[in-house]
C-alpha atoms as a PDB file:
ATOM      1  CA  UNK A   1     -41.949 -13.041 -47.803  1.00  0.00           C
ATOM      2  CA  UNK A   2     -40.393 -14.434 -50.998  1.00  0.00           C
ATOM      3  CA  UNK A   3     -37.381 -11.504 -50.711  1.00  0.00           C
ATOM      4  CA  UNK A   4     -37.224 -11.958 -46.785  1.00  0.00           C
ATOM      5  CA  UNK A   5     -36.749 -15.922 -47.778  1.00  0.00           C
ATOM      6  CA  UNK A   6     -34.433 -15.133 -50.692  1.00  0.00           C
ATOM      7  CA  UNK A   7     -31.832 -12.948 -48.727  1.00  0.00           C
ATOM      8  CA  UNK A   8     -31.888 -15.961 -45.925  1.00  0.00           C
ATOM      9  CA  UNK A   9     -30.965 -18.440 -48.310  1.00  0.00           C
ATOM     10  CA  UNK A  10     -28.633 -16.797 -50.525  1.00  0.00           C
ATOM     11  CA  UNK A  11     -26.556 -14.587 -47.609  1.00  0.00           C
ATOM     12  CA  UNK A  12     -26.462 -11.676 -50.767  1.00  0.00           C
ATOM     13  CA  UNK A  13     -26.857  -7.908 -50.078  1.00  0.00           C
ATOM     14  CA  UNK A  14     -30.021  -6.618 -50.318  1.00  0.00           C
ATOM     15  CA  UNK A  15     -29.435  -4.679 -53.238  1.00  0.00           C
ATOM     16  CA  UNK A  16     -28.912  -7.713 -55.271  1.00  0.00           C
ATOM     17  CA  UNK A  17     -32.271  -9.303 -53.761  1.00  0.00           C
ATOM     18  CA  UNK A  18     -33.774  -5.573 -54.370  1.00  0.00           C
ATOM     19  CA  UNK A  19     -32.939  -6.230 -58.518  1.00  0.00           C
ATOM     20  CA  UNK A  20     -33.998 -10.152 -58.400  1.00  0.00           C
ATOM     21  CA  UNK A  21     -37.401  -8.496 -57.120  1.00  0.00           C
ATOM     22  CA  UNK A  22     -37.652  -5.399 -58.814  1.00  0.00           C
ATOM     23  CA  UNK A  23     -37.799  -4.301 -55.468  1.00  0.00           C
ATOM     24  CA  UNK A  24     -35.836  -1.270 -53.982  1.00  0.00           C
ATOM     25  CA  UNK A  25     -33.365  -2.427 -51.117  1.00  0.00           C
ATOM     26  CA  UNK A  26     -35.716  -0.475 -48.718  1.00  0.00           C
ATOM     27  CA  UNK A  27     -38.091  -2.425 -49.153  1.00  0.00           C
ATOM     28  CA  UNK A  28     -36.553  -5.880 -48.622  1.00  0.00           C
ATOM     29  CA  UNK A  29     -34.719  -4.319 -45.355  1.00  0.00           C
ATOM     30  CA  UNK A  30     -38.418  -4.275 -44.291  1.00  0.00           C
ATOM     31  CA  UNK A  31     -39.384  -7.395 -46.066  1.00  0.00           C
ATOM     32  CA  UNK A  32     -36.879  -9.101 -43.640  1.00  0.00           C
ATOM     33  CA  UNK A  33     -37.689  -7.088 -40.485  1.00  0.00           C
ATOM     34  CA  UNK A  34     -41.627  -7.852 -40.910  1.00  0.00           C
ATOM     35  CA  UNK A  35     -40.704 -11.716 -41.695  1.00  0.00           C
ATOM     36  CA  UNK A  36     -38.584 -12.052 -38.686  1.00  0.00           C
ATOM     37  CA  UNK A  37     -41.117 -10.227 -36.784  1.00  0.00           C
ATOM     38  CA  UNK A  38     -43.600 -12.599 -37.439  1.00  0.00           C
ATOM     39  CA  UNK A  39     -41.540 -15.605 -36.871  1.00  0.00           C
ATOM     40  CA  UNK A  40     -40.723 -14.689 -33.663  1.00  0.00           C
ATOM     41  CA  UNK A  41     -43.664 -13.468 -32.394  1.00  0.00           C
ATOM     42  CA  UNK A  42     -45.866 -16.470 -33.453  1.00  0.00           C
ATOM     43  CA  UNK A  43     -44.004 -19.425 -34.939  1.00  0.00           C
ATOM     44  CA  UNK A  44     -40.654 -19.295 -32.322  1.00  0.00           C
ATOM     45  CA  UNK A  45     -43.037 -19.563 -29.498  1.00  0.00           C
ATOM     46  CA  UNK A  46     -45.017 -22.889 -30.312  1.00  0.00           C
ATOM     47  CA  UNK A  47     -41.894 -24.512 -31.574  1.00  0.00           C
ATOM     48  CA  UNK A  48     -39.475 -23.657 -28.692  1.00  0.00           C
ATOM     49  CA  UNK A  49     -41.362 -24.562 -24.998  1.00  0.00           C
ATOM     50  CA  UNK A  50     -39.963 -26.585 -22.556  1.00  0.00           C
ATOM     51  CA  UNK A  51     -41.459 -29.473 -21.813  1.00  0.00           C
ATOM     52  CA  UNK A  52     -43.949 -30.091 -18.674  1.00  0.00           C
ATOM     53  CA  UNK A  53     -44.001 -33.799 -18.298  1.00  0.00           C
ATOM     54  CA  UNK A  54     -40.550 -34.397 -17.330  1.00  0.00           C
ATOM     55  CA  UNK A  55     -41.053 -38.558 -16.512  1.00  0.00           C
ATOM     56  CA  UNK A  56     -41.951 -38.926 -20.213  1.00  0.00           C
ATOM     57  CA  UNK A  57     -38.761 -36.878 -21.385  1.00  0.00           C
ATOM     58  CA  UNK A  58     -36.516 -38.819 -18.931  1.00  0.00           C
ATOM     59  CA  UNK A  59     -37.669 -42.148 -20.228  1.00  0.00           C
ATOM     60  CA  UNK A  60     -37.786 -41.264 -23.684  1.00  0.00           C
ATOM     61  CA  UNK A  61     -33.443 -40.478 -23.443  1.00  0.00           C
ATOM     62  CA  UNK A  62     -32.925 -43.612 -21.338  1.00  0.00           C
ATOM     63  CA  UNK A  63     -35.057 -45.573 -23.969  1.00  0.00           C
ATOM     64  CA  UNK A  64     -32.757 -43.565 -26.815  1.00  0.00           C
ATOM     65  CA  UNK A  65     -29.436 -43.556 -25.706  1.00  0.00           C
ATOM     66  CA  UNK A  66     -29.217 -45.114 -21.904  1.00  0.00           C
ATOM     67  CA  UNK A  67     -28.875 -41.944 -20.081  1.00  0.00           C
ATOM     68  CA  UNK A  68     -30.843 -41.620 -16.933  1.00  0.00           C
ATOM     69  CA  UNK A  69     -32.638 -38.502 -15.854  1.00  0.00           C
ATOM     70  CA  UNK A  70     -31.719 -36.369 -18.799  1.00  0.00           C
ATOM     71  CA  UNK A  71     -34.339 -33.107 -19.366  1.00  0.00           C
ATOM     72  CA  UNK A  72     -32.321 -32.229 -22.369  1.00  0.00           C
ATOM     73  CA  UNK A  73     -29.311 -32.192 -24.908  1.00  0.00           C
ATOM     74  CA  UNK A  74     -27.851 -28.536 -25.120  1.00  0.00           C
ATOM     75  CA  UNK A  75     -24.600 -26.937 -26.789  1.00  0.00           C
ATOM     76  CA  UNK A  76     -23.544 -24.031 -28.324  1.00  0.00           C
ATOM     77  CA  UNK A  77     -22.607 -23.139 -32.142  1.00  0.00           C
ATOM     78  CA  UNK A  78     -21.193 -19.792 -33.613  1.00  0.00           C
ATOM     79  CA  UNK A  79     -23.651 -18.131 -36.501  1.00  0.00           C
ATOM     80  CA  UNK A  80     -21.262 -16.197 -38.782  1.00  0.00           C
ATOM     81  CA  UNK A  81     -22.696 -12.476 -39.290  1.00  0.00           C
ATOM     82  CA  UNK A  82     -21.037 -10.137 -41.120  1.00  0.00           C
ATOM     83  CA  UNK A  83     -18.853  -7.042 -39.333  1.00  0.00           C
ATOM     84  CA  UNK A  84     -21.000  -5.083 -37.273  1.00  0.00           C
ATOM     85  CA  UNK A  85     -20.554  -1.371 -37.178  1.00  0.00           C
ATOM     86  CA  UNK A  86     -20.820  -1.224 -32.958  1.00  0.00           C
ATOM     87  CA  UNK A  87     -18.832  -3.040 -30.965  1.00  0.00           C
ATOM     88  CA  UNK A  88     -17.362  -4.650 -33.487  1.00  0.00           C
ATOM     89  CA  UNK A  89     -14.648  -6.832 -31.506  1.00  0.00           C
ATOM     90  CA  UNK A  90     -17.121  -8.441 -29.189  1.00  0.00           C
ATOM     91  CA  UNK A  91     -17.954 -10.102 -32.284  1.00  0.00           C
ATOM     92  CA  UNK A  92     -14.720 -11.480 -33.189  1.00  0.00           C
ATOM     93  CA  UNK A  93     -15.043 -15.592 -32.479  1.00  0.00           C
ATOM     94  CA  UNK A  94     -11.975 -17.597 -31.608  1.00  0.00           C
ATOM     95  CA  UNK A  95     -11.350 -18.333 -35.197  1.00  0.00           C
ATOM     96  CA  UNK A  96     -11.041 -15.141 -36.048  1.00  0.00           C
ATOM     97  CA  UNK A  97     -15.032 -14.514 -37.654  1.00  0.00           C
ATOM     98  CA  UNK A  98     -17.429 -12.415 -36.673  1.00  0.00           C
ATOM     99  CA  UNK A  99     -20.370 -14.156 -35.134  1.00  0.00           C
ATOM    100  CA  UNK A 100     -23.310 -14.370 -32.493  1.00  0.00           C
ATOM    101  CA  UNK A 101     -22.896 -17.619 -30.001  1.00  0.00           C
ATOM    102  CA  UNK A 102     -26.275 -19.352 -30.009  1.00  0.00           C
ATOM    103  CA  UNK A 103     -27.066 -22.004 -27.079  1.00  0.00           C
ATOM    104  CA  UNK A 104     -29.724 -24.710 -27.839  1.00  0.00           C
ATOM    105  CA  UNK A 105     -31.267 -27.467 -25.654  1.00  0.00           C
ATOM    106  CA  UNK A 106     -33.191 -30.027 -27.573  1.00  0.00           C
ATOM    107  CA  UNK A 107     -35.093 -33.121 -26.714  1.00  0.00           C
ATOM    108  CA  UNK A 108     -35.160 -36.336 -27.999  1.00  0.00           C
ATOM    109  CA  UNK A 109     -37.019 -35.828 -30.682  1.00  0.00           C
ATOM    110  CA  UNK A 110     -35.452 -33.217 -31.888  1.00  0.00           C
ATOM    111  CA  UNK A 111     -37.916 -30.293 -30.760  1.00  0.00           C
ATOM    112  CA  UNK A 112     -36.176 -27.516 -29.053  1.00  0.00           C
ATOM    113  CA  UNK A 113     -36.668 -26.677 -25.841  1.00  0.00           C
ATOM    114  CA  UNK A 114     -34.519 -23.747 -25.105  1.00  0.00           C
ATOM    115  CA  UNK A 115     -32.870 -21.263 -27.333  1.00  0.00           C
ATOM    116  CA  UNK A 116     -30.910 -17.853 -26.456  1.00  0.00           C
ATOM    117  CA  UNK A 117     -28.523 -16.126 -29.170  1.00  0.00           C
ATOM    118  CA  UNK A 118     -28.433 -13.443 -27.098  1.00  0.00           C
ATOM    119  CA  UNK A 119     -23.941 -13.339 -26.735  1.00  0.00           C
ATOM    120  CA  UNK A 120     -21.459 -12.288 -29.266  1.00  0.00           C
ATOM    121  CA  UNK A 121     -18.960 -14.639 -30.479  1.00  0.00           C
ATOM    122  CA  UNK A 122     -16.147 -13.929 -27.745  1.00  0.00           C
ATOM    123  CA  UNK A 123     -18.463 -14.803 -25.511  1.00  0.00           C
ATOM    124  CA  UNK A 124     -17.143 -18.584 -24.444  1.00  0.00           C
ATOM    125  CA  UNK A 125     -20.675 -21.701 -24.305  1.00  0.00           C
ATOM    126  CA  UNK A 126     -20.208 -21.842 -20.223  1.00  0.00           C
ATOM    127  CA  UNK A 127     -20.367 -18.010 -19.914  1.00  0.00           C
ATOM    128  CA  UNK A 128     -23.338 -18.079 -22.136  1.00  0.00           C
ATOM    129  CA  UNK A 129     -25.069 -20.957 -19.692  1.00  0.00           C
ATOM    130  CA  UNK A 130     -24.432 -19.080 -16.759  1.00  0.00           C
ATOM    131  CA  UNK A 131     -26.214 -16.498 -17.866  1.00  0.00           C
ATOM    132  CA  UNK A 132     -29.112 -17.931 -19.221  1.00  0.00           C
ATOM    133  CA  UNK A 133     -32.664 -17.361 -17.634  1.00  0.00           C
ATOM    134  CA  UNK A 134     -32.319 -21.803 -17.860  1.00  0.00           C
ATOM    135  CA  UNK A 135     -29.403 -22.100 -15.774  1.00  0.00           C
ATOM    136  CA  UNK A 136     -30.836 -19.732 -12.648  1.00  0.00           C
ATOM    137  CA  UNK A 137     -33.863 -21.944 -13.038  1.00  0.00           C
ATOM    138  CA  UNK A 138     -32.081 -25.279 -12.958  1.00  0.00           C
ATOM    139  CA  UNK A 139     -29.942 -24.106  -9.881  1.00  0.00           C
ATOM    140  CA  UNK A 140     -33.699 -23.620  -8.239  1.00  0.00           C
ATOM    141  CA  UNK A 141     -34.980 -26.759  -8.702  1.00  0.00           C
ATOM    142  CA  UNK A 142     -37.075 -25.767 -12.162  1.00  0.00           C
ATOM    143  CA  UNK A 143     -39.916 -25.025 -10.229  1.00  0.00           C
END
């Protein structure tokens, strides 16, 4: 976990996480793959759910900022990756890096309710909605 965490935090090749570690860069490719694994098979899914008691979230954004009948605060942001080796252009943002476009909603506490980095960077935040599994259920009533 601590070479998984390491290569996060530092963005370096694995090679140079490999000789912090005394590790071989095999096995921090599969440090990382197990870690993410885990996060998104256990953690992801208790932190990201969308909410069920709707009222509550409504008054909590008029009591925070005055909006009426809000369910959530979403936009988009651009993670930077580096090249990738297929497909490479999709991945070319509109400043020129390469990068995955990542669409949040969040609530007003902060706790997220949606997430989907699904898109590469060409891919424009209103394409990315439209597409989403949470915009076909908001245009049926979020039943």
């Amino acid at each position: 976990m601590l070479s998984a965490l390491r290569w996060f935090g530092s963005g370096a090749q694995y090679h140079v996480v490999a000789d912090a570690h005394g590790l071989s860069t095999a096995t921090v490719g599969r440090n990382v793959l197990n870690f993410v694994n885990v996060v998104v098979d256990n953690l992801f899914k208790k932190l990201v759910q969308w909410p069920t008691n709707y009222n509550e979230v409504a008054m909590q954004f008029f009591e925070k900022a005055g909006f009426p009948c809000v369910a959530g605060c979403i936009d988009g942001t651009l993670i930077n990756i580096d090249s990738p080796t297929y497909h490479e252009e999709a991945y070319v943002d509109r400043y020129g890096n390469h990068s995955i476009n990542a669409m949040l909603v969040c609530g007003p506490d902060l706790s997220f309710y949606y997430v989907n980095a699904r898109f590469p960077g060409c891919v424009n935040d209103a394409r990315v909605l439209r597409a989403s599994a949470l915009y076909r259920r908001m245009e049926d009533g979020y039943a």
